[in-house]
PDB file of N, CA and C in Angstrom:
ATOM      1  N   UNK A   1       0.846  -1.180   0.000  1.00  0.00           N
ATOM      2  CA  UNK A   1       0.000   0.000   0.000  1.00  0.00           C
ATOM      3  C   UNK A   1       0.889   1.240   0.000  1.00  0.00           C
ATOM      4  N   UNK A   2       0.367   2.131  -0.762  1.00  0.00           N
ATOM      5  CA  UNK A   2       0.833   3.449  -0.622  1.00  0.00           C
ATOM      6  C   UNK A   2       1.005   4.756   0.637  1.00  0.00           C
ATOM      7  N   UNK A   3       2.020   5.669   0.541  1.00  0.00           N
ATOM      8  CA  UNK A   3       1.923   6.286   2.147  1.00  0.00           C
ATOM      9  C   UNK A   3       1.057   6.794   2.008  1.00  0.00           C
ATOM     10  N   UNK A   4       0.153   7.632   0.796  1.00  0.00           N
ATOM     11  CA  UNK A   4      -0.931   8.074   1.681  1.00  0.00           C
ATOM     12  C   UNK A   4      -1.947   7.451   2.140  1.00  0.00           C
ATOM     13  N   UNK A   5      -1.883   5.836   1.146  1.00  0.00           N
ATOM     14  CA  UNK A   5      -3.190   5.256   1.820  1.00  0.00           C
ATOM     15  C   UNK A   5      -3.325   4.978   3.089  1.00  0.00           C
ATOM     16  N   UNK A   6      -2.003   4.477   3.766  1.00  0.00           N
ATOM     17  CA  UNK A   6      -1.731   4.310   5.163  1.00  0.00           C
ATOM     18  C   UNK A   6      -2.267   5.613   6.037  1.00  0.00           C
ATOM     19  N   UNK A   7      -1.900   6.712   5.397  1.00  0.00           N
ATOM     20  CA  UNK A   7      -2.277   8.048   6.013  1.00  0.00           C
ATOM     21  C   UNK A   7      -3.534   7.862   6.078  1.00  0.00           C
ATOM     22  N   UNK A   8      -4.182   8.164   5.235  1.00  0.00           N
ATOM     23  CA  UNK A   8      -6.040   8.092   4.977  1.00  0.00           C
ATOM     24  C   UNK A   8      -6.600   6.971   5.976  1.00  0.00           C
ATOM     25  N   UNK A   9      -5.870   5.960   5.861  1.00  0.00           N
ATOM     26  CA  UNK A   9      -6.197   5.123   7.417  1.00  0.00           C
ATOM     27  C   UNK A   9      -6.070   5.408   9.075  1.00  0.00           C
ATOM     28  N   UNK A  10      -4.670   5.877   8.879  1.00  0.00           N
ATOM     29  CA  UNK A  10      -4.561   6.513  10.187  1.00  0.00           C
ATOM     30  C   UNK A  10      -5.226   7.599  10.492  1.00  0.00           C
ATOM     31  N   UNK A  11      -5.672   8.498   9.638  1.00  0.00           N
ATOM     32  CA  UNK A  11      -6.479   9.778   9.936  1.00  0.00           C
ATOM     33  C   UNK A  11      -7.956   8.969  10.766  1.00  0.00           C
ATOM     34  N   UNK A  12      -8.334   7.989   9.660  1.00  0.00           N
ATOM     35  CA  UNK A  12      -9.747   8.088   9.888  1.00  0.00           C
ATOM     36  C   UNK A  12      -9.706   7.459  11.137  1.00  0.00           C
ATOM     37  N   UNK A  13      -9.016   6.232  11.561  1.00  0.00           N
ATOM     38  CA  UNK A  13      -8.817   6.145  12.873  1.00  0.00           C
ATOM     39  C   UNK A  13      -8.481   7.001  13.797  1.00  0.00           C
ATOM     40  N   UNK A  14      -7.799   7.764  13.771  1.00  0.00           N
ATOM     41  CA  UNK A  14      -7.318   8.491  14.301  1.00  0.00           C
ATOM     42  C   UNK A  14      -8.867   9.625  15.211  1.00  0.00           C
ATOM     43  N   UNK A  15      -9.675   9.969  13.882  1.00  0.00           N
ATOM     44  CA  UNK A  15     -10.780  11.229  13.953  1.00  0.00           C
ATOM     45  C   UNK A  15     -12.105   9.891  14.574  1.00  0.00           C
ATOM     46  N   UNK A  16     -12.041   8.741  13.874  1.00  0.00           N
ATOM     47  CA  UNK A  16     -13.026   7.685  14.557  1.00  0.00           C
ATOM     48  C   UNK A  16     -12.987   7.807  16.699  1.00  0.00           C
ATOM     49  N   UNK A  17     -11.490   8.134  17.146  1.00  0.00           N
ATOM     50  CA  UNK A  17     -11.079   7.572  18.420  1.00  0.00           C
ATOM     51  C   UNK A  17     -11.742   9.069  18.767  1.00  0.00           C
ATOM     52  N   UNK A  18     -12.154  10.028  18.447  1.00  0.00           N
ATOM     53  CA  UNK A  18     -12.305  11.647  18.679  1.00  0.00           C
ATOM     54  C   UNK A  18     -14.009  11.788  18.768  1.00  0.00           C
ATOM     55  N   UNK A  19     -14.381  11.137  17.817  1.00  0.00           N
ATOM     56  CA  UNK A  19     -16.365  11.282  17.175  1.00  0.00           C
ATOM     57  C   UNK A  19     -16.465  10.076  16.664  1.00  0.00           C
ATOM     58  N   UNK A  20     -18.241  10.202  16.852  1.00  0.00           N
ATOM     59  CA  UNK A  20     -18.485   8.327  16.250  1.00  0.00           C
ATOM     60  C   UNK A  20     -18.785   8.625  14.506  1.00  0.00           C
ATOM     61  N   UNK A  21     -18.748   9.597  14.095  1.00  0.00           N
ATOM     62  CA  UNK A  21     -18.739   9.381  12.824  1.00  0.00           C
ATOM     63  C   UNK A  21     -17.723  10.315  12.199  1.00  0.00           C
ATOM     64  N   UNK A  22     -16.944  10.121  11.028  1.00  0.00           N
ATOM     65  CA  UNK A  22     -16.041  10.314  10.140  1.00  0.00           C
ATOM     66  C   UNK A  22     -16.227  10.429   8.841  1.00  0.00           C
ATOM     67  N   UNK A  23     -16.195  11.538   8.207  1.00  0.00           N
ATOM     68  CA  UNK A  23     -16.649  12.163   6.763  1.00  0.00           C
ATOM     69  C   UNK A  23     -15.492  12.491   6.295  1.00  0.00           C
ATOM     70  N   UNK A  24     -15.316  12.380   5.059  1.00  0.00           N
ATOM     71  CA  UNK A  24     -14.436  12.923   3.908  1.00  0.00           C
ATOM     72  C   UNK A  24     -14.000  13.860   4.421  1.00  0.00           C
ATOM     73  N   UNK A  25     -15.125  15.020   4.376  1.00  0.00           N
ATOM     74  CA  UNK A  25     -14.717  16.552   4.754  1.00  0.00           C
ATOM     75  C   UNK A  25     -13.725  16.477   6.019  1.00  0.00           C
ATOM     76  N   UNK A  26     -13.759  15.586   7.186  1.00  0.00           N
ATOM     77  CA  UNK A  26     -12.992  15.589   8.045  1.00  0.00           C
ATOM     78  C   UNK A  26     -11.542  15.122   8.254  1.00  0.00           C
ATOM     79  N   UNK A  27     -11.499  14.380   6.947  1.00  0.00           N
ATOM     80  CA  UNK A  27     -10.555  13.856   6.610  1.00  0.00           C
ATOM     81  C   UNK A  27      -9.620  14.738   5.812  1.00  0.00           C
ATOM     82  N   UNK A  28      -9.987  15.830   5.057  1.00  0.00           N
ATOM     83  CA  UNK A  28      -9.921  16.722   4.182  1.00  0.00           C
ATOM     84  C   UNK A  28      -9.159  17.804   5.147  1.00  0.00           C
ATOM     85  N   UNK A  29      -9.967  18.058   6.404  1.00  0.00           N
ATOM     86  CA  UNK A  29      -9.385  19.358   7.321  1.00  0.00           C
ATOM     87  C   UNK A  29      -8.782  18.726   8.127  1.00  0.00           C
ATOM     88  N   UNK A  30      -8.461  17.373   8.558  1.00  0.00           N
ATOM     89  CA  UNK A  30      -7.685  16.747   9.315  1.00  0.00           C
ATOM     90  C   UNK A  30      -5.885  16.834   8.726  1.00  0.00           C
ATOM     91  N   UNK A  31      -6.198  16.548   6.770  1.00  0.00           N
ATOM     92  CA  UNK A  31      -4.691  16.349   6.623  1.00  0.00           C
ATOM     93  C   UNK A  31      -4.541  17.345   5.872  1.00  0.00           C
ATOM     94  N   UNK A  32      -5.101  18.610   5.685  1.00  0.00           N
ATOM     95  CA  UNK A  32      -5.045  19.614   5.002  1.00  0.00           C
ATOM     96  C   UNK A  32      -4.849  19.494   3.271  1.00  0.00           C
ATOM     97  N   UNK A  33      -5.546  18.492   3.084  1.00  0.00           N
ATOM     98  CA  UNK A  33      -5.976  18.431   1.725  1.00  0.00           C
ATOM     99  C   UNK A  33      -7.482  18.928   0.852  1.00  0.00           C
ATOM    100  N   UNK A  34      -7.127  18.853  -0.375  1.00  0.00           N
ATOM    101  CA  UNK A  34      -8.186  19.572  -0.589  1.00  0.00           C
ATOM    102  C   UNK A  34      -9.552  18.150  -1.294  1.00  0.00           C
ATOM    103  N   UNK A  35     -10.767  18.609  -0.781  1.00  0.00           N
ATOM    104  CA  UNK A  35     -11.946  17.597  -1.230  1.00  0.00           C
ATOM    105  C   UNK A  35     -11.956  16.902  -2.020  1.00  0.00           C
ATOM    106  N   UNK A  36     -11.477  17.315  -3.563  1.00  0.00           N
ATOM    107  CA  UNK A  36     -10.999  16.425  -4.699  1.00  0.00           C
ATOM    108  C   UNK A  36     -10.312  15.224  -4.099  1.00  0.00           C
ATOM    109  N   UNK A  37      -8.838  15.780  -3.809  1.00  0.00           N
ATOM    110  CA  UNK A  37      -7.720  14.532  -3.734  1.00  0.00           C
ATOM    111  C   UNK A  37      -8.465  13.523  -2.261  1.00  0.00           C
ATOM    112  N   UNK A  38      -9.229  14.233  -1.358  1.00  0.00           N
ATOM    113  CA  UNK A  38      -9.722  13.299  -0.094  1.00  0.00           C
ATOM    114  C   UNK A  38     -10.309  11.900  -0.930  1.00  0.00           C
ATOM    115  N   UNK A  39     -11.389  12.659  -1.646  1.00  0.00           N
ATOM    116  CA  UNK A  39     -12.082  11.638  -2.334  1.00  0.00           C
ATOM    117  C   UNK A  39     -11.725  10.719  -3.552  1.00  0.00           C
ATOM    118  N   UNK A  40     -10.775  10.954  -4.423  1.00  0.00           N
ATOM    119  CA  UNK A  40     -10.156  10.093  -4.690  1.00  0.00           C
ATOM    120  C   UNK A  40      -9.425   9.026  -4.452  1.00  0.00           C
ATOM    121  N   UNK A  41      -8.546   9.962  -2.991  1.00  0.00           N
ATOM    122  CA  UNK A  41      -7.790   8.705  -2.107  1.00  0.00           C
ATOM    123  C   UNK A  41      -8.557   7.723  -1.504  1.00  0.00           C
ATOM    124  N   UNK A  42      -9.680   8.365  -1.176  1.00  0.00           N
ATOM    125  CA  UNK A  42     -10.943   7.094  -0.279  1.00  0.00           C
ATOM    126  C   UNK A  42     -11.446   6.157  -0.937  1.00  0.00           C
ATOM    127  N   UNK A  43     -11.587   6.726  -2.407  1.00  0.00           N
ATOM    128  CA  UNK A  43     -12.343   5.576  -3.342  1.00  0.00           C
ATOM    129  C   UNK A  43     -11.526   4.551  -3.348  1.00  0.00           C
ATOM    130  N   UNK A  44     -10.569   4.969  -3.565  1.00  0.00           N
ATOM    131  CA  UNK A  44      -9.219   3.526  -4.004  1.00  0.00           C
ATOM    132  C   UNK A  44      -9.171   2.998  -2.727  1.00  0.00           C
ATOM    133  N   UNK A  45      -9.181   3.526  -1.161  1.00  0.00           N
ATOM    134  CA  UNK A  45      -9.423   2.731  -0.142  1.00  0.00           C
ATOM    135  C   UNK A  45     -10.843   1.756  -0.450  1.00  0.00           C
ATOM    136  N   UNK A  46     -11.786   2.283  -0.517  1.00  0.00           N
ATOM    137  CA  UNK A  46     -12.970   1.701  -0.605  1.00  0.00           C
ATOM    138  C   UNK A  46     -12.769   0.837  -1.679  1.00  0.00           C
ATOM    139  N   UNK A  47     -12.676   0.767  -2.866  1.00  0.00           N
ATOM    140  CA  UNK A  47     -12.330   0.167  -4.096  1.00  0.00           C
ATOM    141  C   UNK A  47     -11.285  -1.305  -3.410  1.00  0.00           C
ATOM    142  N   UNK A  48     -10.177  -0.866  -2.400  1.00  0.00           N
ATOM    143  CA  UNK A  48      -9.667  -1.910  -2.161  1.00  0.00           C
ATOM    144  C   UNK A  48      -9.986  -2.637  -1.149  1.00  0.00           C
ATOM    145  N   UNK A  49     -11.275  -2.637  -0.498  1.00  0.00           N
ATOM    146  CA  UNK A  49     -12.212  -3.007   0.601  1.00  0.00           C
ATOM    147  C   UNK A  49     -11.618  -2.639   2.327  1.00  0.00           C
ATOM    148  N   UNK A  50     -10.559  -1.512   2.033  1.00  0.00           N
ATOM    149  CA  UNK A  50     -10.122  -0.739   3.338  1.00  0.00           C
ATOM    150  C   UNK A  50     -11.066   0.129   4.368  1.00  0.00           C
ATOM    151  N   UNK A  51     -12.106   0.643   3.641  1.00  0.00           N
ATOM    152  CA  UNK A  51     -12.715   1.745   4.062  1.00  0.00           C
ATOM    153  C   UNK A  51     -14.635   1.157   3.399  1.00  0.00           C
ATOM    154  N   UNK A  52     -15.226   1.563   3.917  1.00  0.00           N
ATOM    155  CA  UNK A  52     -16.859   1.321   3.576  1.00  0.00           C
ATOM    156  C   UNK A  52     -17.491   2.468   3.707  1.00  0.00           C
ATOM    157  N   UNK A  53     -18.372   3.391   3.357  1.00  0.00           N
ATOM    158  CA  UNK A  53     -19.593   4.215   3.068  1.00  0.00           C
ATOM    159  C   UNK A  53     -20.932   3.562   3.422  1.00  0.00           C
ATOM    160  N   UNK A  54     -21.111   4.724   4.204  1.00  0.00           N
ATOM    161  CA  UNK A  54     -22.612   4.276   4.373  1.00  0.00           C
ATOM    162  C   UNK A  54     -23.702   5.350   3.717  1.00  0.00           C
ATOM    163  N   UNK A  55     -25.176   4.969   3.954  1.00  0.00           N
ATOM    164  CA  UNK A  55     -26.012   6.158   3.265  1.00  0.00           C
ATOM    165  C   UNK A  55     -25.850   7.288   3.083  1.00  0.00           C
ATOM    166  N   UNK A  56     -25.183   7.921   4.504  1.00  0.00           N
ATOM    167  CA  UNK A  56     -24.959   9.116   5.008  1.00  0.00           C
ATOM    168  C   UNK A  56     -23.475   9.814   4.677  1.00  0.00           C
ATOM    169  N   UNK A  57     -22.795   8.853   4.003  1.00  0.00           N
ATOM    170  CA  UNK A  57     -21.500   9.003   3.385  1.00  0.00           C
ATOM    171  C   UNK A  57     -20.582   9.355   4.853  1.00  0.00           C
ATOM    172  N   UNK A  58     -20.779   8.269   5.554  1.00  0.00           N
ATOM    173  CA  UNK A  58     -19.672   8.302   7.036  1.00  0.00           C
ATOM    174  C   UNK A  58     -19.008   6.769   6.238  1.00  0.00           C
ATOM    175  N   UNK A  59     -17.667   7.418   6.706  1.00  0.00           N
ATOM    176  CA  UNK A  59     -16.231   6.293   6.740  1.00  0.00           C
ATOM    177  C   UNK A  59     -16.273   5.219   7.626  1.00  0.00           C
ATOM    178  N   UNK A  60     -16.503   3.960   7.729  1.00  0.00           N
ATOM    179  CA  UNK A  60     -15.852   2.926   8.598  1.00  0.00           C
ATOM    180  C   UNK A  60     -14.524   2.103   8.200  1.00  0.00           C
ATOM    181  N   UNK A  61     -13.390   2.036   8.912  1.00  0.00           N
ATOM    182  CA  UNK A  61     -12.879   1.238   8.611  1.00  0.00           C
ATOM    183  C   UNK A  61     -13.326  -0.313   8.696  1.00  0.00           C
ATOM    184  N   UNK A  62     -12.703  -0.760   7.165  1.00  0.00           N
ATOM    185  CA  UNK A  62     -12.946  -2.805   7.236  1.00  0.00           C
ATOM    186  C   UNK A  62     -11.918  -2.943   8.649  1.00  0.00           C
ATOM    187  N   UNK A  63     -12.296  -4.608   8.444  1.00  0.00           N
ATOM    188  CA  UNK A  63     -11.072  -4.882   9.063  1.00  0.00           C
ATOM    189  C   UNK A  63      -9.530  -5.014   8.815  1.00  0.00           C
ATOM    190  N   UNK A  64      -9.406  -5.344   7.146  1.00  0.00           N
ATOM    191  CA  UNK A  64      -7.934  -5.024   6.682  1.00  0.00           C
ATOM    192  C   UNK A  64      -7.776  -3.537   6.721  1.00  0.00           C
ATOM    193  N   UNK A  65      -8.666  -2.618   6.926  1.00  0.00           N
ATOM    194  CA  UNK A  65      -8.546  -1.094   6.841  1.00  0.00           C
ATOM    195  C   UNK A  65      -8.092  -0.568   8.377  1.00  0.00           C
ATOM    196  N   UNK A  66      -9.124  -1.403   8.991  1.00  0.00           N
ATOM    197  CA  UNK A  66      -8.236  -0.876  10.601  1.00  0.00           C
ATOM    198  C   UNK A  66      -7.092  -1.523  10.990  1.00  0.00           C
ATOM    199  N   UNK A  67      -6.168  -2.890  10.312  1.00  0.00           N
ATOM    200  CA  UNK A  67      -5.317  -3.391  11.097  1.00  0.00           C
ATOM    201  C   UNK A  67      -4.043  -2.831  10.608  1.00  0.00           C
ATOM    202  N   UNK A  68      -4.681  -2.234   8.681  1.00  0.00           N
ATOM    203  CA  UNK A  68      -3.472  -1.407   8.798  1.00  0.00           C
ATOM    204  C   UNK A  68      -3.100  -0.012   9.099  1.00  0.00           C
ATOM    205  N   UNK A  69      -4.333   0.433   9.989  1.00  0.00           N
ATOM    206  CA  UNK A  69      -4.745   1.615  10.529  1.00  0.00           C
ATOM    207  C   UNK A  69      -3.727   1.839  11.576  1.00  0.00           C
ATOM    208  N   UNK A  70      -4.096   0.053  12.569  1.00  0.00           N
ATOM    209  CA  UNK A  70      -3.787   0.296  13.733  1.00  0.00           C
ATOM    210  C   UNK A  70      -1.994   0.190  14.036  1.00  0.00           C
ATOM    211  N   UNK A  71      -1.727  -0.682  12.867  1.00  0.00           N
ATOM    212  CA  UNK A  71       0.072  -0.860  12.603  1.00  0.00           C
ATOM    213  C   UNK A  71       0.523   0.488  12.433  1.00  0.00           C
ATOM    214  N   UNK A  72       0.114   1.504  11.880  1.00  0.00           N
ATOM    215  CA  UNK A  72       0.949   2.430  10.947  1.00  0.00           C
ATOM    216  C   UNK A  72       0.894   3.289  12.605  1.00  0.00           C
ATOM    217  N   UNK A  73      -0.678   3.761  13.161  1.00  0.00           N
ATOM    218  CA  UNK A  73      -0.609   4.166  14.499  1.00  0.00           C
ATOM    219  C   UNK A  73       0.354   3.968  15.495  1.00  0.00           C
ATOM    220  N   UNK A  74       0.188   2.838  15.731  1.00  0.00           N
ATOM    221  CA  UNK A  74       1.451   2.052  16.910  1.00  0.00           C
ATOM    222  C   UNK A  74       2.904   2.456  16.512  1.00  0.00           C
ATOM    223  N   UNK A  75       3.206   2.259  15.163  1.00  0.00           N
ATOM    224  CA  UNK A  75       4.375   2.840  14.378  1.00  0.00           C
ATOM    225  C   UNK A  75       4.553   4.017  14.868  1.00  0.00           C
ATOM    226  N   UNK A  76       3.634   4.922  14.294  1.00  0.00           N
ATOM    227  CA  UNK A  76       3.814   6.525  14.782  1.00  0.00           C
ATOM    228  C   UNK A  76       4.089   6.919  16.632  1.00  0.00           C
ATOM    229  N   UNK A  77       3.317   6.319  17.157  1.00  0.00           N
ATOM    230  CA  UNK A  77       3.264   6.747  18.734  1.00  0.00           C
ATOM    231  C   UNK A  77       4.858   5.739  19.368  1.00  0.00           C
ATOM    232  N   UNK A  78       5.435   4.911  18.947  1.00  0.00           N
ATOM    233  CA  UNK A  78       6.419   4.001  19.705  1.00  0.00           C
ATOM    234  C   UNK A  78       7.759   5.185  19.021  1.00  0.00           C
ATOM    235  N   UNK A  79       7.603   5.546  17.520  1.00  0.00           N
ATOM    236  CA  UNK A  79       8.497   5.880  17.180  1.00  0.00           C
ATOM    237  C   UNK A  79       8.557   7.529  17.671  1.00  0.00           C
ATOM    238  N   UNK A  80       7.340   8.274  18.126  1.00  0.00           N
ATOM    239  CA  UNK A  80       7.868   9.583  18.244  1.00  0.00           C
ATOM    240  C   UNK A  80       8.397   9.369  19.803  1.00  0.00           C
ATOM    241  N   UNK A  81       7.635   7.963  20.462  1.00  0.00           N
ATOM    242  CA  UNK A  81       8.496   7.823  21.677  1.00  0.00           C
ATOM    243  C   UNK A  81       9.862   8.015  22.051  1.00  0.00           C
ATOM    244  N   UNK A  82      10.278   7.530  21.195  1.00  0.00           N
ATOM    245  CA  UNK A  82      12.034   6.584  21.083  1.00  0.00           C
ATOM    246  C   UNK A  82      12.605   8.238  20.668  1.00  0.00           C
ATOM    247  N   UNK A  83      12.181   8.717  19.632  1.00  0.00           N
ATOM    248  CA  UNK A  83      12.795  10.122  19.180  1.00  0.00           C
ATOM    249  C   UNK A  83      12.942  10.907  20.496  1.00  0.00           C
ATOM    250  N   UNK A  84      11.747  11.361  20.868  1.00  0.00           N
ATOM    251  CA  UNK A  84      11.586  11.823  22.433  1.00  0.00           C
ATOM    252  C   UNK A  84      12.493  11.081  23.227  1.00  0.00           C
ATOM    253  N   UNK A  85      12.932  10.253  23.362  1.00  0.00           N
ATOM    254  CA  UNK A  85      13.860   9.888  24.588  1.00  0.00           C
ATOM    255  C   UNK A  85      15.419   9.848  24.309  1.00  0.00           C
ATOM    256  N   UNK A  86      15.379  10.122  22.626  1.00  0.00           N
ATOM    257  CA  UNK A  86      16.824  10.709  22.156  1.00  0.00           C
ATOM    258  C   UNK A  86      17.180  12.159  22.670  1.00  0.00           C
ATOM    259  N   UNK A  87      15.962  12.705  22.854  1.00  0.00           N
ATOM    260  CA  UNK A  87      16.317  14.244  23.153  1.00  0.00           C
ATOM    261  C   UNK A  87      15.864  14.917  21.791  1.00  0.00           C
ATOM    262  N   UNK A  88      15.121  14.587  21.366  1.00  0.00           N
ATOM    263  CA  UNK A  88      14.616  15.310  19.972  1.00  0.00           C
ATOM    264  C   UNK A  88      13.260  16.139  20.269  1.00  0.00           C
ATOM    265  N   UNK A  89      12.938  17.061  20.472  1.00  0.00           N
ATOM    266  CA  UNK A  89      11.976  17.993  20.785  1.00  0.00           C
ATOM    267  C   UNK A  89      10.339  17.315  19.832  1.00  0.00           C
ATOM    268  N   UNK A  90       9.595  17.694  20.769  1.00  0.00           N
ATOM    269  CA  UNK A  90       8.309  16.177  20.643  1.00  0.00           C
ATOM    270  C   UNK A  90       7.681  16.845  19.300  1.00  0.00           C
ATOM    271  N   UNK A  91       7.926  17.920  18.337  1.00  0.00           N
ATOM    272  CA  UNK A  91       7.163  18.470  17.257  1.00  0.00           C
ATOM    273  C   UNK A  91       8.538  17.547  16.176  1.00  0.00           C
ATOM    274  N   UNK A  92       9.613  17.930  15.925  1.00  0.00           N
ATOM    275  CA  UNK A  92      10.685  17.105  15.491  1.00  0.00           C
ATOM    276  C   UNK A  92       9.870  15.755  15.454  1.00  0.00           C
ATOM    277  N   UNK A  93      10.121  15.198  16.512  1.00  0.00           N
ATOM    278  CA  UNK A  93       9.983  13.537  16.903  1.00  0.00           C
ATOM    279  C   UNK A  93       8.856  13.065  16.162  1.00  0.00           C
ATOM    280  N   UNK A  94       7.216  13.424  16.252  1.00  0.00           N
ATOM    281  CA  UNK A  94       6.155  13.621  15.958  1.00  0.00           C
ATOM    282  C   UNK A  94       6.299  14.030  14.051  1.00  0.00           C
ATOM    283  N   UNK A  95       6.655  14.623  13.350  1.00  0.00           N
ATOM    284  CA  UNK A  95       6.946  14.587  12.082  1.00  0.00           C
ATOM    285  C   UNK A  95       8.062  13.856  11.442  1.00  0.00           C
ATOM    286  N   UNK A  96       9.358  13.542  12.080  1.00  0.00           N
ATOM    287  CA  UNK A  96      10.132  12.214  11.693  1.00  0.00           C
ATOM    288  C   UNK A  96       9.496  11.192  11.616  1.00  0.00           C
ATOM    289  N   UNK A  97       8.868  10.798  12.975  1.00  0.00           N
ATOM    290  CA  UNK A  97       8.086   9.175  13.153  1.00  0.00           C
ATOM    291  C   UNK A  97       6.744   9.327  12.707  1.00  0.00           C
ATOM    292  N   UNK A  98       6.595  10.209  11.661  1.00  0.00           N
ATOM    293  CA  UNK A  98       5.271  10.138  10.971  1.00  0.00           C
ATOM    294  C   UNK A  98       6.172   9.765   9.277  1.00  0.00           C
ATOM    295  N   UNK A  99       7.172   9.952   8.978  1.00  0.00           N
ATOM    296  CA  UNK A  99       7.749   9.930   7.577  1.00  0.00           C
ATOM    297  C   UNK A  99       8.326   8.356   7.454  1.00  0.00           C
ATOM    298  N   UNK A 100       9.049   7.795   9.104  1.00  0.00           N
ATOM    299  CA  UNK A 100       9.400   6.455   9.082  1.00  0.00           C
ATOM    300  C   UNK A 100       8.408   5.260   8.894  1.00  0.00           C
ATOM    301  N   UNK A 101       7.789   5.623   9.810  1.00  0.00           N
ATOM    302  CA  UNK A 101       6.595   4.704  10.358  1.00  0.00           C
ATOM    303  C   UNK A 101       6.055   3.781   8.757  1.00  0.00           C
ATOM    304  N   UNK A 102       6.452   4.981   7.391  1.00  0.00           N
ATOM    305  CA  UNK A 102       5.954   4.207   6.403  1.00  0.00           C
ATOM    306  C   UNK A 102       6.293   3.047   5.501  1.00  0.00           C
ATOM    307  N   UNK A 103       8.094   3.273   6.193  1.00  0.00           N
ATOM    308  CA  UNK A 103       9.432   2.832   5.369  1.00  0.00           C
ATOM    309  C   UNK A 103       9.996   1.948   6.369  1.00  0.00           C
ATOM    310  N   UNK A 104      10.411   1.837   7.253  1.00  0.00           N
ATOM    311  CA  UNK A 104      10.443   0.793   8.111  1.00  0.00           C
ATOM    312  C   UNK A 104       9.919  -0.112   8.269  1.00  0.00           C
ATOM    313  N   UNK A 105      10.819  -1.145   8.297  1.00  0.00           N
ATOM    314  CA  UNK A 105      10.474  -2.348   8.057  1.00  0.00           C
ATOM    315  C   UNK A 105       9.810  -3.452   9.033  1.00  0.00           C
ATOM    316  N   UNK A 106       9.197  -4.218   9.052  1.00  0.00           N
ATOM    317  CA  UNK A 106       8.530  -5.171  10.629  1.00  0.00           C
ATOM    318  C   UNK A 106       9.236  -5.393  11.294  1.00  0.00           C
ATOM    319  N   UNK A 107      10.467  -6.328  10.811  1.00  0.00           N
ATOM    320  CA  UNK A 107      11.575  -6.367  11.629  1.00  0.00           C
ATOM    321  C   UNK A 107      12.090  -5.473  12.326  1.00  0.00           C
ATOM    322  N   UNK A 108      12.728  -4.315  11.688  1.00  0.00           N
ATOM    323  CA  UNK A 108      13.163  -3.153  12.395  1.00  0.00           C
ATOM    324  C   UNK A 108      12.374  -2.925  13.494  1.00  0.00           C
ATOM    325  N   UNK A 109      11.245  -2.518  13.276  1.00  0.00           N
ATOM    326  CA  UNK A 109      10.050  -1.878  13.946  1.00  0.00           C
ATOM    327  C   UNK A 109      10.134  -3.146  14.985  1.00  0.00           C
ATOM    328  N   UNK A 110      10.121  -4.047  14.921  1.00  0.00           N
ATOM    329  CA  UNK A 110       9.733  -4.920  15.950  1.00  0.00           C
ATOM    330  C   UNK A 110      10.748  -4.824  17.345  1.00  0.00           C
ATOM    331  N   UNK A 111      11.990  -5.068  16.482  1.00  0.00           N
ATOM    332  CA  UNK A 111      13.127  -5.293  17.507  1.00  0.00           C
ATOM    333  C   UNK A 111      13.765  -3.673  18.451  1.00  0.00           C
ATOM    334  N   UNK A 112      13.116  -2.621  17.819  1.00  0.00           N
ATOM    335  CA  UNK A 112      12.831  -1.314  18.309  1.00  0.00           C
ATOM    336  C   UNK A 112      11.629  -1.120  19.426  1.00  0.00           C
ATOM    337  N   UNK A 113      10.477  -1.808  19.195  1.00  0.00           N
ATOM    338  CA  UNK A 113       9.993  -2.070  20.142  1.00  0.00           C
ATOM    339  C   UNK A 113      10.160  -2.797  21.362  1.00  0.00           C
ATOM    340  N   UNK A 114      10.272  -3.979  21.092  1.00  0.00           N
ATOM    341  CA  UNK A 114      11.117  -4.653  22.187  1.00  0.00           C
ATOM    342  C   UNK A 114      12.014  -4.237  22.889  1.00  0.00           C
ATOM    343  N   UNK A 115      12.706  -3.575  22.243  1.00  0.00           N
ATOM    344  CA  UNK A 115      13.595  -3.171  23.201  1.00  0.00           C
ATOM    345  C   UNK A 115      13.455  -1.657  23.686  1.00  0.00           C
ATOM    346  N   UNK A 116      12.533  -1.158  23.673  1.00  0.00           N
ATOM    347  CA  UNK A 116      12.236   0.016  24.412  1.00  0.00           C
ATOM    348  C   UNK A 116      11.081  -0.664  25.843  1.00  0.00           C
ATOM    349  N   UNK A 117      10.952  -1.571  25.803  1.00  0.00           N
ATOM    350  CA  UNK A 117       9.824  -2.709  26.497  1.00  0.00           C
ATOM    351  C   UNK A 117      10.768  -2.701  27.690  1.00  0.00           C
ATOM    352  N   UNK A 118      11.892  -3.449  27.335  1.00  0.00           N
ATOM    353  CA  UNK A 118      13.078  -3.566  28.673  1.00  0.00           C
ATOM    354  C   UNK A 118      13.582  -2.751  29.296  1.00  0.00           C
TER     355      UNK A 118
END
């Protein structure tokens, strides 16, 4: 999958954990994109059974939509951790471990976790 699709996942999770429902438009002022590109990116989520529409045109994530919602999340929050405990100021940390989180690998990511565990 692509980084923004991962993005478009993590947003909507992200705005899902905030309100029980999640619209384009929120998705739109969440990543400062504009309505066009929201809705294109969603279709191809939806198109790839990541994301579902309902009557009311609210977002649910599937379940392949939230697990890679919830990976890319965990990614982001362990890694602006670890930055933060380098001494990297938490706005730094917070936009690095939003650029890694996409490129890093399981392995990596794994054995980075673990060992911030101990």
């Amino acid at each position: 999958m692509k980084e923004s699709g991962e993005m478009y996942l993590e947003t909507i999770l992200v705005l899902s954990k905030k309100t029980d429902v999640v619209r384009s438009i929120d998705v739109a002022h969440e990543r400062g994109y504009s309505k066009p590109s929201v809705s294109r990116g969603l279709g191809i989520l939806r198109d790839e059974g990541h994301i579902v529409f309902d009557n009311n045109g609210h977002i649910t994530l599937t379940d392949s939509g939230r697990a890679i919602a919830e990976k890319i999340y965990e990614r982001h929050n362990v890694l602006t951790e670890v930055l933060k405990e380098f001494g990297i100021d938490e706005e730094t940390a917070t936009e690095d471990a939003c650029r890694i989180e996409h490129v890093i690998s399981d392995t990596s990511f794994n054995i980075i976790k673990n060992r911030i565990k101990k």
